[in-house]
N, C-alpha and C. Protein backbone atom coordinates (compact mmCIF):
# COMPACT_ATOMS: atom_id res chain seq x y z
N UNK A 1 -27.29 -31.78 52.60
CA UNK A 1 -26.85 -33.14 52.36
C UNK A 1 -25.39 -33.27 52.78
N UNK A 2 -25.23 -34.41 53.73
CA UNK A 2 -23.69 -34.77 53.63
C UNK A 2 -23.21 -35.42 52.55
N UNK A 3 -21.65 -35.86 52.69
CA UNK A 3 -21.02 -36.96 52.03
C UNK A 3 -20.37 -37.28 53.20
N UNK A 4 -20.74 -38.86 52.87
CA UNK A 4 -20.00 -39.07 54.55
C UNK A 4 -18.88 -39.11 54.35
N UNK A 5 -17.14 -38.82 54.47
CA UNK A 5 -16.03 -38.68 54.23
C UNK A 5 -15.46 -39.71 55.77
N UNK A 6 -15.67 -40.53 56.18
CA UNK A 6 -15.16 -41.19 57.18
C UNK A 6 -15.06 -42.53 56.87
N UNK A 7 -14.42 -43.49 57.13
CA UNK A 7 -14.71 -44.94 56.97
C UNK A 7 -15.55 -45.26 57.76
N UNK A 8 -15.96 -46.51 57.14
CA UNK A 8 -17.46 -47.12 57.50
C UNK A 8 -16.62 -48.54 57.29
N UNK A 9 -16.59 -49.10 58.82
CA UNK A 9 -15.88 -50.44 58.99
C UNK A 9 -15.91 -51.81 58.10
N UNK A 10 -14.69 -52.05 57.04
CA UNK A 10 -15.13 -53.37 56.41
C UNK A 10 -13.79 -53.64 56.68
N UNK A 11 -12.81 -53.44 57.26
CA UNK A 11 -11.94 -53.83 57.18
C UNK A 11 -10.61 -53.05 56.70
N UNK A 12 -11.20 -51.62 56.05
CA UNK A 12 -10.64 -50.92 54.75
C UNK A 12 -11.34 -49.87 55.39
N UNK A 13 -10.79 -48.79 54.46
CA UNK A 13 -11.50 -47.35 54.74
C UNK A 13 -12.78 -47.28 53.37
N UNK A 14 -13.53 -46.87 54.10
CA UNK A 14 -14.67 -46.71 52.87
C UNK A 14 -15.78 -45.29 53.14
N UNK A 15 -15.67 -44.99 52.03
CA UNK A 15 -16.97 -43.57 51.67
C UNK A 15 -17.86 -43.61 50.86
N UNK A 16 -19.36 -43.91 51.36
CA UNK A 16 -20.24 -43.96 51.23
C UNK A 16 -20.71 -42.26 50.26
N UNK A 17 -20.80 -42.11 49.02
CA UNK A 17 -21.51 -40.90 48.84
C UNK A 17 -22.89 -40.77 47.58
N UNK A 18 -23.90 -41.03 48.05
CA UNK A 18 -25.51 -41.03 47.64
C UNK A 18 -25.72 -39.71 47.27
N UNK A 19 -27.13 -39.39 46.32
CA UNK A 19 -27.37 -38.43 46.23
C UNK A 19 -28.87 -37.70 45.77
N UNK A 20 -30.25 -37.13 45.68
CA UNK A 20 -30.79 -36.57 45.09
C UNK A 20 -30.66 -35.57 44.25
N UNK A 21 -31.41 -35.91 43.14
CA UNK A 21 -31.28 -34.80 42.17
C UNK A 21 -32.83 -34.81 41.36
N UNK A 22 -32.98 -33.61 41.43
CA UNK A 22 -34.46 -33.07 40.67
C UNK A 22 -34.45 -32.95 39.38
N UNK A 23 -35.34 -32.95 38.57
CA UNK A 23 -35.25 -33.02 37.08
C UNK A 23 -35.10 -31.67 37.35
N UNK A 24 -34.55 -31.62 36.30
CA UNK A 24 -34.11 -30.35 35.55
C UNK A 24 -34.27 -29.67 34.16
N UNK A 25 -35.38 -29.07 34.34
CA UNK A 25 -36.61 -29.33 32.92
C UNK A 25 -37.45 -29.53 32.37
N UNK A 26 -37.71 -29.56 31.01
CA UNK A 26 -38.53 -30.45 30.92
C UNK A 26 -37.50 -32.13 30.08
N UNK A 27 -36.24 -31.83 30.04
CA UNK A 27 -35.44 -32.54 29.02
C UNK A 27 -35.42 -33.61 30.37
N UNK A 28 -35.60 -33.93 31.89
CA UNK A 28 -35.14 -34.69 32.68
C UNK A 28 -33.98 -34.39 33.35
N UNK A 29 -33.35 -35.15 34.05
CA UNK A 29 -32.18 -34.97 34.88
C UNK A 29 -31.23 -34.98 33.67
N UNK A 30 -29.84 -34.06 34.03
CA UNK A 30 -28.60 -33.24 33.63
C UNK A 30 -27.63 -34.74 34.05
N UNK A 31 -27.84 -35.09 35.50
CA UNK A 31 -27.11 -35.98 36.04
C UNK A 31 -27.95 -37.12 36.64
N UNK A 32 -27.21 -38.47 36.83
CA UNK A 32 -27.80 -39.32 37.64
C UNK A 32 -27.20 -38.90 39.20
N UNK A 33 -28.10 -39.02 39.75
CA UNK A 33 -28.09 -38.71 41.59
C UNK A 33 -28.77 -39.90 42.24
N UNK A 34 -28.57 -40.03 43.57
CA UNK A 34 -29.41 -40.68 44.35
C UNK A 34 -28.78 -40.14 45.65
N UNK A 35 -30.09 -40.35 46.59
CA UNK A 35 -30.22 -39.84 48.10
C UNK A 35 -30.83 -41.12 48.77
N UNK A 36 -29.66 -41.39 50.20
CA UNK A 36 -29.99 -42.59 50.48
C UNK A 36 -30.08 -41.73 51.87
N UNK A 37 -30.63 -42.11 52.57
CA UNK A 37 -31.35 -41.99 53.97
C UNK A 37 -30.91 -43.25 55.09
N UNK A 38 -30.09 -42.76 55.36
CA UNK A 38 -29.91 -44.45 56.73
C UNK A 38 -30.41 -43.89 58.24
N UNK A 39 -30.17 -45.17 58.92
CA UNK A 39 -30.78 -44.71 60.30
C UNK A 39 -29.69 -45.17 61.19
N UNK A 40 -29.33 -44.61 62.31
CA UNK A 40 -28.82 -45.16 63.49
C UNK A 40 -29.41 -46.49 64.56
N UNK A 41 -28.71 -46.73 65.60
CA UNK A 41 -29.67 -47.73 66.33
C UNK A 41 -30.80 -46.89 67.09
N UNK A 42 -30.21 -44.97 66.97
CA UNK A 42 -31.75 -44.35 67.69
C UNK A 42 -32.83 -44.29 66.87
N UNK A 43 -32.20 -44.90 65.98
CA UNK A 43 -33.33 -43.94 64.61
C UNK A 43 -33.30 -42.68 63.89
N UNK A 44 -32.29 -42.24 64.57
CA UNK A 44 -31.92 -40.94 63.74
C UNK A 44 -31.52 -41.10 62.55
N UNK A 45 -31.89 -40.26 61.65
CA UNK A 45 -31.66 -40.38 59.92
C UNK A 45 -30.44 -39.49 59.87
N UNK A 46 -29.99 -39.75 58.51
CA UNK A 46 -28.62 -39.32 57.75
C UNK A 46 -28.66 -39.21 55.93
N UNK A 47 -28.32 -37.98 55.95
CA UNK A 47 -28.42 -38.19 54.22
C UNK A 47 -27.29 -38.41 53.69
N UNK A 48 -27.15 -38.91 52.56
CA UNK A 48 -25.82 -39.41 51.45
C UNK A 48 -26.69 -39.17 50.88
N UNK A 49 -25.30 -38.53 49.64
CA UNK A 49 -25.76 -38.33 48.49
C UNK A 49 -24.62 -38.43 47.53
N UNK A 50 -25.30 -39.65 46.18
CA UNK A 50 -23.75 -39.50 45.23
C UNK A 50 -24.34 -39.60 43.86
N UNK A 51 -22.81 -38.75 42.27
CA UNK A 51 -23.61 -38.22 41.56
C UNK A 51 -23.14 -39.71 41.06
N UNK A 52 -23.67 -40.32 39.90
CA UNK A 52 -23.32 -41.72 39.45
C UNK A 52 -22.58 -41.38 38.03
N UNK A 53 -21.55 -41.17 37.43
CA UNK A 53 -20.98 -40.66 36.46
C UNK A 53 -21.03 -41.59 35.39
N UNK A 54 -21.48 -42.74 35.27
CA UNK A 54 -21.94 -43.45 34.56
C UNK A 54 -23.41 -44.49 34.36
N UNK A 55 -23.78 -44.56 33.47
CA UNK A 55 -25.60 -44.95 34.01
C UNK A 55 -25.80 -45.36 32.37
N UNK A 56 -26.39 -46.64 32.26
CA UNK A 56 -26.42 -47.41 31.40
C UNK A 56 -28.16 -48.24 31.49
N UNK A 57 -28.53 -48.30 30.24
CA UNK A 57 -29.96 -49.21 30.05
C UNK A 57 -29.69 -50.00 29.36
N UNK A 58 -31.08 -51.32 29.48
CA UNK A 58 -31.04 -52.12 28.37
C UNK A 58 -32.69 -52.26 28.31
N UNK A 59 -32.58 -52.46 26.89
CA UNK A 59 -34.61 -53.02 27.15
C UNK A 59 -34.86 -54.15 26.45
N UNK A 60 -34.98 -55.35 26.99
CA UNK A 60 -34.90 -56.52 26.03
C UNK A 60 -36.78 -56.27 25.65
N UNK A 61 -36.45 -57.71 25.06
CA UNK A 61 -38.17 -57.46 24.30
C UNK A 61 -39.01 -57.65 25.02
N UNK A 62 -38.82 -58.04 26.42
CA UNK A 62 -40.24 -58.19 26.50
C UNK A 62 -40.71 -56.33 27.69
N UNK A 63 -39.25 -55.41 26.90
CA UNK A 63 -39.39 -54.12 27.24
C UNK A 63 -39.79 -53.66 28.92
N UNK A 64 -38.97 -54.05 29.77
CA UNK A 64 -38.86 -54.02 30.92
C UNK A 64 -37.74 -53.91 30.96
N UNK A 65 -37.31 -52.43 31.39
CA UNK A 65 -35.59 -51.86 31.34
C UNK A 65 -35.48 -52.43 32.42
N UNK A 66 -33.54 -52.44 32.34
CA UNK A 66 -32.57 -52.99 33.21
C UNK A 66 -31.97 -51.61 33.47
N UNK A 67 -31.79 -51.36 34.63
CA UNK A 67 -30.42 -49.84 34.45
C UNK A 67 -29.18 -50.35 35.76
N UNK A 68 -28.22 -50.05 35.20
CA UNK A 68 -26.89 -50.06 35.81
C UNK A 68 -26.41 -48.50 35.99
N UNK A 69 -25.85 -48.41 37.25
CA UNK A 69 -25.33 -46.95 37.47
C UNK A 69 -24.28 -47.21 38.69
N UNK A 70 -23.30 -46.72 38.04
CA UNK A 70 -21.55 -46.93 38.67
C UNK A 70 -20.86 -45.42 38.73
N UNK A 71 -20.63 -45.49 40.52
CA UNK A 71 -19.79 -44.31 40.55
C UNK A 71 -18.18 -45.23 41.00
N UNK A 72 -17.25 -44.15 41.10
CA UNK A 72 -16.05 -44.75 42.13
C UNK A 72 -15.38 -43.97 42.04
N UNK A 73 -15.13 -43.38 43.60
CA UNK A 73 -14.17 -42.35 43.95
C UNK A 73 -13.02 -43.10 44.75
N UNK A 74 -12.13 -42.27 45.16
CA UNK A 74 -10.85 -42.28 46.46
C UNK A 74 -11.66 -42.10 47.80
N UNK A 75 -11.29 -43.11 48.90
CA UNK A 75 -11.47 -42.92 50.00
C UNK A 75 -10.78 -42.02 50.25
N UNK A 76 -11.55 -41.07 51.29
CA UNK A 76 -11.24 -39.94 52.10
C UNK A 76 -9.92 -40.13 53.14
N UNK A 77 -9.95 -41.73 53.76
CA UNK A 77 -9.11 -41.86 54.78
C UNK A 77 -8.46 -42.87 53.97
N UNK A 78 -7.95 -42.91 52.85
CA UNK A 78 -6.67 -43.73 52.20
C UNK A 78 -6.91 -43.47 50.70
N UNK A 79 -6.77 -42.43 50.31
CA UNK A 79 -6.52 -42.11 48.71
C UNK A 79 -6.37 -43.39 47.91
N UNK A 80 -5.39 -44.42 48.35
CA UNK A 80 -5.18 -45.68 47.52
C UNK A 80 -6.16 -46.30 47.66
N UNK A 81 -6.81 -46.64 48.23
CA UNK A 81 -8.67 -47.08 48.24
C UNK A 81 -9.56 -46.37 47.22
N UNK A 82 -9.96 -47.40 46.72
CA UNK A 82 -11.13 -46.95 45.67
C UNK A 82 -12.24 -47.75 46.08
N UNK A 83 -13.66 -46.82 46.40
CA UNK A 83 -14.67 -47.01 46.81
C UNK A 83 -15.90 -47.11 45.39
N UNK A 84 -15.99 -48.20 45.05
CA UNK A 84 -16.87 -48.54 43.76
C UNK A 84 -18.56 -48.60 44.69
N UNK A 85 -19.51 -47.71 43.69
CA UNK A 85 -21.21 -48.16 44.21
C UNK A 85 -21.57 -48.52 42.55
N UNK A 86 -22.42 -49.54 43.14
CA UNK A 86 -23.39 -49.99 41.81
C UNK A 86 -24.64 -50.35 42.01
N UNK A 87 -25.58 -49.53 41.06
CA UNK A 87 -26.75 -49.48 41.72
C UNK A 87 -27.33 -50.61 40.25
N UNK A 88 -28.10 -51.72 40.70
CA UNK A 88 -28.64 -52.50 39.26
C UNK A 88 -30.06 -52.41 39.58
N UNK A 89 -31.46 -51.89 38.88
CA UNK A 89 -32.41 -51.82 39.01
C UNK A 89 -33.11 -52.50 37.44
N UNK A 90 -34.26 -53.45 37.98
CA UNK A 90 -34.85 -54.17 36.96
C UNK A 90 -36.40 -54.10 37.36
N UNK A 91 -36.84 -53.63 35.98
CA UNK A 91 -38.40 -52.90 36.06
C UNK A 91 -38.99 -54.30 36.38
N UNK A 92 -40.01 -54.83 36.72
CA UNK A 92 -41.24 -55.76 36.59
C UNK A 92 -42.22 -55.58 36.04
N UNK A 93 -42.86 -54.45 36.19
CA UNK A 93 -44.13 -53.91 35.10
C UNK A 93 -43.88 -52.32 35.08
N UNK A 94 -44.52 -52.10 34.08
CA UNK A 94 -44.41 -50.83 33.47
C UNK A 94 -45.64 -49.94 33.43
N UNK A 95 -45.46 -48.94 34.89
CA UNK A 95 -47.11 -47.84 34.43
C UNK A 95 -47.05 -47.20 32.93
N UNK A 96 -48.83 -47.17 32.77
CA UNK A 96 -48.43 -46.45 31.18
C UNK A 96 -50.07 -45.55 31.49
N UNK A 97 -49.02 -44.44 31.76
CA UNK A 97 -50.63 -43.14 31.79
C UNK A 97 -51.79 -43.33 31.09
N UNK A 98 -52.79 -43.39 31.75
CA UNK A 98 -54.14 -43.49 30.74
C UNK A 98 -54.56 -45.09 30.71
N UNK A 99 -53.63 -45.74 31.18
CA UNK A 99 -54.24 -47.31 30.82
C UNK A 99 -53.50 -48.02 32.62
N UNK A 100 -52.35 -47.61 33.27
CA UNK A 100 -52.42 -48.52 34.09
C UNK A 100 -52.35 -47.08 35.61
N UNK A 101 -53.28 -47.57 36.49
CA UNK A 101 -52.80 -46.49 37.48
C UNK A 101 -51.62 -46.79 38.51
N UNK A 102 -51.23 -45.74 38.61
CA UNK A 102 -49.44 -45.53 39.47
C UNK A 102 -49.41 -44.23 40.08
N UNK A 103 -49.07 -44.55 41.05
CA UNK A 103 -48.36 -43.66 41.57
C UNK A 103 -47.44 -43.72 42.63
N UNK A 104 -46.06 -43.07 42.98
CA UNK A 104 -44.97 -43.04 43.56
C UNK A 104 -44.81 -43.98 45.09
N UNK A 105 -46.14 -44.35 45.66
CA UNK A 105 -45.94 -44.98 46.75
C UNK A 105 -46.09 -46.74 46.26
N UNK A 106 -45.96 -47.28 44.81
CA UNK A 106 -45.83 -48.63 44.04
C UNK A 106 -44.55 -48.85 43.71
N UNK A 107 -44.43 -50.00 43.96
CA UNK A 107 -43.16 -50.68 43.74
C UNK A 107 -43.13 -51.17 42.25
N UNK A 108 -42.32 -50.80 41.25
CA UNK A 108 -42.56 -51.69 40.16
C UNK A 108 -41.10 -52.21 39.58
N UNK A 109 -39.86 -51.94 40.56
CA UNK A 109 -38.58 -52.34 40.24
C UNK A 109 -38.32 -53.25 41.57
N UNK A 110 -36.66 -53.95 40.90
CA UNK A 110 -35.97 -54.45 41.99
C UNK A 110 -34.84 -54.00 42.22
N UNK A 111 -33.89 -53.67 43.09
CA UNK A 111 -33.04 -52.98 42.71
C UNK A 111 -31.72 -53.75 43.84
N UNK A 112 -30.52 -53.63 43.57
CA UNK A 112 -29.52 -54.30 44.33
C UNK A 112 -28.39 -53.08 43.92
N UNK A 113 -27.52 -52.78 45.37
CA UNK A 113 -26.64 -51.62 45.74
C UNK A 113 -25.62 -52.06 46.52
N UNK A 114 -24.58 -52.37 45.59
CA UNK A 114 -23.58 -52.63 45.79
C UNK A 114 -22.22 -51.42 46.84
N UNK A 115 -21.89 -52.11 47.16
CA UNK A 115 -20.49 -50.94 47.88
C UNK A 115 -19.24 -51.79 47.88
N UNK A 116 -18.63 -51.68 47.13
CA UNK A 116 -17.40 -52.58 46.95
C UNK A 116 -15.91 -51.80 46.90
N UNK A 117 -15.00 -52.20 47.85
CA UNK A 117 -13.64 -52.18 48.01
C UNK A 117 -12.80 -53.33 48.36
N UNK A 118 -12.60 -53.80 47.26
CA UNK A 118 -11.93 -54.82 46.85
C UNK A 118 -10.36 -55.08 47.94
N UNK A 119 -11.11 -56.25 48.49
CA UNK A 119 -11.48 -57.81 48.55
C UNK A 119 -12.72 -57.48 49.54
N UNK A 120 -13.05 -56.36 50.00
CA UNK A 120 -14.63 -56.69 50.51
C UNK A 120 -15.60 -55.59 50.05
N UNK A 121 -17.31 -56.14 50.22
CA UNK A 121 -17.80 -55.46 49.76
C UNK A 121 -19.94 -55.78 50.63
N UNK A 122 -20.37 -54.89 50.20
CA UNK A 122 -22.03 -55.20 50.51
C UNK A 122 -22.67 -55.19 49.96
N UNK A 123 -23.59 -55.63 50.15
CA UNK A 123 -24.70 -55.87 48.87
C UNK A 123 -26.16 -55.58 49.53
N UNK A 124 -27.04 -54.50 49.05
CA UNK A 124 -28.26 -54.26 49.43
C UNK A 124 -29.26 -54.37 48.60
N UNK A 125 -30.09 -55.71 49.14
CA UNK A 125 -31.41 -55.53 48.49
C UNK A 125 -32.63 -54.54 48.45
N UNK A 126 -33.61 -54.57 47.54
CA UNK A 126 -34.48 -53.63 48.03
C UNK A 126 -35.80 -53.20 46.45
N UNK A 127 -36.20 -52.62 46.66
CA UNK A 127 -36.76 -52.00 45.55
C UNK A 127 -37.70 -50.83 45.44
N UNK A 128 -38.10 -50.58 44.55
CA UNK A 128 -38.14 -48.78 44.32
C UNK A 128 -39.65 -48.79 43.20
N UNK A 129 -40.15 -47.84 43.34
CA UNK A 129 -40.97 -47.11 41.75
C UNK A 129 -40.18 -45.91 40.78
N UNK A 130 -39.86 -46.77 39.54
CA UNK A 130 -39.21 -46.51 38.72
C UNK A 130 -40.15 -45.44 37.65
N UNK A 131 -39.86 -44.57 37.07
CA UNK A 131 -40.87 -44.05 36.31
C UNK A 131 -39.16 -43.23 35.53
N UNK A 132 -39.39 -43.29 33.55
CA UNK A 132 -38.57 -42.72 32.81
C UNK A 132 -39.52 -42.73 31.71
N UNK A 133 -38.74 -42.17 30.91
CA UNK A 133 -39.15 -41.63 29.61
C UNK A 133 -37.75 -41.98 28.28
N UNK A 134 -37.81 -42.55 26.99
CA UNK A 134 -36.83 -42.92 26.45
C UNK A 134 -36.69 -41.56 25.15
N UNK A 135 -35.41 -40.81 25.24
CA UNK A 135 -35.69 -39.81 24.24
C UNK A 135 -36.14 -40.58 22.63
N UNK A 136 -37.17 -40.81 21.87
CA UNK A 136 -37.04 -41.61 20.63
C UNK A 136 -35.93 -41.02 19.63
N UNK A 137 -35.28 -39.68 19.38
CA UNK A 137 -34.12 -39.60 18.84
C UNK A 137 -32.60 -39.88 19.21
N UNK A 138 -32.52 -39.27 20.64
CA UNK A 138 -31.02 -39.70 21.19
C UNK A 138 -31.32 -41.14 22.28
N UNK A 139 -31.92 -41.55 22.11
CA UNK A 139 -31.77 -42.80 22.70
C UNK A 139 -31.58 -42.60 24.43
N UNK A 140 -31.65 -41.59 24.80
CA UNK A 140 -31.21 -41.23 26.04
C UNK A 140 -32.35 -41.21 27.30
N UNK A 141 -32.46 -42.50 28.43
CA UNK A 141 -33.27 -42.29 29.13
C UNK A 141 -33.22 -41.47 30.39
N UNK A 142 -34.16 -40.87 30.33
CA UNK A 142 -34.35 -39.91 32.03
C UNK A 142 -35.70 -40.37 32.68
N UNK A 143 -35.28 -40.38 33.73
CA UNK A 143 -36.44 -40.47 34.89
C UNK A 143 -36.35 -40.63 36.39
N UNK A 144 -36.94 -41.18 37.00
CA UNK A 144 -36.57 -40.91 38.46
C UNK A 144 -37.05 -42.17 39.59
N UNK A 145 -36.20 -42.57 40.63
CA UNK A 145 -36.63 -43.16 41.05
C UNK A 145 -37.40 -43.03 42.71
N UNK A 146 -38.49 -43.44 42.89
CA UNK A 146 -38.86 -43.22 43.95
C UNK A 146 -39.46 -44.51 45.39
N UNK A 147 -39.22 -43.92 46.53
CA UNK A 147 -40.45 -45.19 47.33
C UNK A 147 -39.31 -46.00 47.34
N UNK A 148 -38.12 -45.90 47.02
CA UNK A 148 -37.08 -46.87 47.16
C UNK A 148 -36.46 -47.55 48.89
N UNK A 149 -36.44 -48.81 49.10
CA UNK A 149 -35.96 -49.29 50.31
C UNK A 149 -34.71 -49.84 49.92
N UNK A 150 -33.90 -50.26 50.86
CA UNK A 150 -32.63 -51.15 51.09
C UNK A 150 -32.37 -51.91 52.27
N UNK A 151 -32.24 -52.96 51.78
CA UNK A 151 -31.41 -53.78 53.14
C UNK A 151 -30.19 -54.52 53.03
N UNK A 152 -29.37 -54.40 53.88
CA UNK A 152 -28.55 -55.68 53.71
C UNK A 152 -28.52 -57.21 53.94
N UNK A 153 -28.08 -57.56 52.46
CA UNK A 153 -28.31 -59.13 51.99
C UNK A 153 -27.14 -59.93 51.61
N UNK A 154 -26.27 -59.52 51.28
CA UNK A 154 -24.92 -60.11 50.70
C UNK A 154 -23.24 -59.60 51.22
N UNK A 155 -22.72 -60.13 52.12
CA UNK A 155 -21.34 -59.44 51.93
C UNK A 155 -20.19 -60.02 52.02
N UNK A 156 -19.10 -59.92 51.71
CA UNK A 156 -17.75 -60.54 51.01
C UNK A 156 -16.78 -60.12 51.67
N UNK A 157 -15.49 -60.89 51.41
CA UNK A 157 -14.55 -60.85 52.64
C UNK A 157 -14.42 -60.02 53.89
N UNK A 158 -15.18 -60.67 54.80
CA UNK A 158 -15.39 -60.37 55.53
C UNK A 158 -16.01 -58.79 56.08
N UNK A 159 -16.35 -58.42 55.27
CA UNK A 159 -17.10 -56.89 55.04
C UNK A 159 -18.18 -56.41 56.65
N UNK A 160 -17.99 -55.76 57.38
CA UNK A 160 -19.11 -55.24 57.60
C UNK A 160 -20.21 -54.55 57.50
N UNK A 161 -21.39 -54.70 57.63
CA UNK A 161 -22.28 -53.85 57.13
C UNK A 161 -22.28 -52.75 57.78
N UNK A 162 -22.35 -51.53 56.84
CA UNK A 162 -21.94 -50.34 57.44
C UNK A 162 -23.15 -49.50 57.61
N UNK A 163 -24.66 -50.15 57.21
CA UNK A 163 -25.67 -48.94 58.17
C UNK A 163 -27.12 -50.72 57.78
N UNK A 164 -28.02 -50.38 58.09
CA UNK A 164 -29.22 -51.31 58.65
C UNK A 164 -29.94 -50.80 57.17
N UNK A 165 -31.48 -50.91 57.10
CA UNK A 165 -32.47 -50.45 56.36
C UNK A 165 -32.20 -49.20 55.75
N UNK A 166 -32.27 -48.92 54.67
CA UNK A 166 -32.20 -47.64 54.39
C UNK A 166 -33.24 -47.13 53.06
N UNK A 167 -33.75 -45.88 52.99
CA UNK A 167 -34.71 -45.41 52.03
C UNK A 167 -33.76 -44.77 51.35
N UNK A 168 -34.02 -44.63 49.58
CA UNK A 168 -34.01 -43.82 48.42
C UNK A 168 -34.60 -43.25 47.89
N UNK A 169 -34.00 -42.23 47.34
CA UNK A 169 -34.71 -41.53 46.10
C UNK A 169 -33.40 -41.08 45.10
N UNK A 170 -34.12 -40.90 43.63
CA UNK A 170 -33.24 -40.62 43.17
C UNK A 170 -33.00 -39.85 41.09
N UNK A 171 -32.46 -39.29 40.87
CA UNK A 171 -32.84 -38.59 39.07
C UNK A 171 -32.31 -39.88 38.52
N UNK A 172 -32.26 -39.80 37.26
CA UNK A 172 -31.41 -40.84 36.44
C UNK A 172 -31.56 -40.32 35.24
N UNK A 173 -29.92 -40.28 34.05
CA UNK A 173 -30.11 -40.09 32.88
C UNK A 173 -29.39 -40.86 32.60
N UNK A 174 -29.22 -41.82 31.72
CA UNK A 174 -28.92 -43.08 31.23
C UNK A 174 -28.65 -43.40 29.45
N UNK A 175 -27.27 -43.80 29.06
CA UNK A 175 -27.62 -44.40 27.49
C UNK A 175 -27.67 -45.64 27.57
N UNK A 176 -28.26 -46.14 26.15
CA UNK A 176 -28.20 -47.57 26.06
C UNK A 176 -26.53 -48.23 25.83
N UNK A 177 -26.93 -49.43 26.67
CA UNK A 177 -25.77 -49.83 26.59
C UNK A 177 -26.10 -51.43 27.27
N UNK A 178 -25.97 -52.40 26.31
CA UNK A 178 -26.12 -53.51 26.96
C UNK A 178 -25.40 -54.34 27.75
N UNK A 179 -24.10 -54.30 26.92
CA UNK A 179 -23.24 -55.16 27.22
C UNK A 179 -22.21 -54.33 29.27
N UNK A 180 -22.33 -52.98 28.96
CA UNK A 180 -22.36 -52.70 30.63
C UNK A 180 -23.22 -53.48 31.74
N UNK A 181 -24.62 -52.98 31.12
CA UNK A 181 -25.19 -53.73 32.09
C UNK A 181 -25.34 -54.89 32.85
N UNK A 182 -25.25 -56.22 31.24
CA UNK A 182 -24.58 -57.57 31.47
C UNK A 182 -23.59 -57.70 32.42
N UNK A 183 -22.59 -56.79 32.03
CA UNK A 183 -21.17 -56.99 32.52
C UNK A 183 -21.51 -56.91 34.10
N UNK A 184 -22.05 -55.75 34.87
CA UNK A 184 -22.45 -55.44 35.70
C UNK A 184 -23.19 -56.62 36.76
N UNK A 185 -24.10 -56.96 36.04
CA UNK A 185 -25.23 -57.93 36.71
C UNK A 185 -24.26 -59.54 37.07
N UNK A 186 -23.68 -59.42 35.88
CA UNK A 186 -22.42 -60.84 36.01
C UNK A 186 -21.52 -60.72 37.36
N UNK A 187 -21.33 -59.30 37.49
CA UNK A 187 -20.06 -58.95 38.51
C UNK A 187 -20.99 -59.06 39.99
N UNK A 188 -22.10 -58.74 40.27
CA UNK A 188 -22.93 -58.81 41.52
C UNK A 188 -23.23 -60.24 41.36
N UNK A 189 -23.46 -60.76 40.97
CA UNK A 189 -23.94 -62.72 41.03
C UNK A 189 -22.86 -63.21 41.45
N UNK A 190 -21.64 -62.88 41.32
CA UNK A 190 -20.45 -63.98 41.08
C UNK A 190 -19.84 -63.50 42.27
N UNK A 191 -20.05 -62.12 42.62
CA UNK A 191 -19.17 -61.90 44.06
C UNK A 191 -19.91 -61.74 45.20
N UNK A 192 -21.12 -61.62 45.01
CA UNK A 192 -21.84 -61.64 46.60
C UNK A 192 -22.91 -63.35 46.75
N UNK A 193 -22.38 -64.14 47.90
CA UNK A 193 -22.92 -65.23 47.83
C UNK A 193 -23.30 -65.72 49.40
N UNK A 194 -22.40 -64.69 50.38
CA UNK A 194 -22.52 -65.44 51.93
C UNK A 194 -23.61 -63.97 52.11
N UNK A 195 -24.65 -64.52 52.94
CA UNK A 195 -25.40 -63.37 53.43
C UNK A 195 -25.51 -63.11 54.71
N UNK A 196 -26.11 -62.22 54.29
CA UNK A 196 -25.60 -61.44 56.09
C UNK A 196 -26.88 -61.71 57.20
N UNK A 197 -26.47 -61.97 58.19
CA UNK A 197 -27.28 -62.63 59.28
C UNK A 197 -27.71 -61.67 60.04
N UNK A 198 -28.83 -61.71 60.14
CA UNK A 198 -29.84 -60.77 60.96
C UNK A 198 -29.89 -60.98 62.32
């Protein structure tokens, strides 16, 4: 796996870093990861990979989790650059072993992937098959996401988009936390609004 350590043209220097990660256990993933896969105009693939140092759920009642997961490092080519990703994924239905069949090539989330360096930023739509487990004592969810796509849909001062279509995969361990997530979902509505032209 790389990390891409180069800027990726928005105007600003920016580093892209995605990541996979395998459960580890039977307790679930240690860390949240994701592995994003982009392509060139040959088609040649590329891996990123980044760990998400923060990762947050919510489950309102009608129990279809929300998860938020925020990394942000220093650009490689300007230390004073801070390169924020936010990944927001929202279940739609929920497999439940024994009663609904699933498996990894079903979509049952939506998911939007932010890359923001402020005053510009991108926004990728897309969605994934979500599958976790909620610990019932520590409150702590793990699971994994799979079958995940991306495209670009949204971007802000003047941002370029820095790769086309791209596939995911990815671990996730997550606490509850609502008011992140809110916070989160508020911050992608309010700053991505011009979309990007195909």
């Amino acid at each position: 796996m790389d990390r891409i350590a180069g800027a990726i043209g928005f105007g600003c220097p920016w580093v892209l870093m995605v990541s996979l990660g395998g459960l580890l256990g039977c307790g679930g993933p240690e860390v949240t990861r994701i592995e994003v896969t982009t392509y060139d105009g040959s088609g040649s693939a590329r891996h990123h990979d980044t760990e998400f140092v923060r990762a947050s759920y919510y489950r309102p009642p009608n129990g279809m989790v929300e998860l938020v997961l925020w990394a942000e490092d220093p650009s490689t080519l300007d230390p004073t650059q801070r390169i924020t990703q936010i990944v927001y994924v929202k279940e739609f239905w929920n497999p439940r072993p024994g009663t609904t069949y699933a498996e990894p090539t079903q979509i049952n989330a939506r998911v939007q992937y932010a890359l923001l360096s402020p005053p510009t930023g991108v926004r990728y739509d897309g969605a994934a098959f979500l599958t976790y487990r909620i610990n019932r004592w520590t409150g702590v969810l793990t699971g994994r996401l799979e079958s995940g796509n991306l495209a670009p849909r949204y971007h802000m001062g003047g941002a370029d988009v820095p790769f086309g279509p791209a596939r995911f995969t990815g671990a996730i361990r997550a606490v509850q936390n609502q008011a992140q997530v809110v916070h989160a979902v508020q911050m992608l509505e309010s700053l991505f609004s011009k979309r990007v032209e195909n």
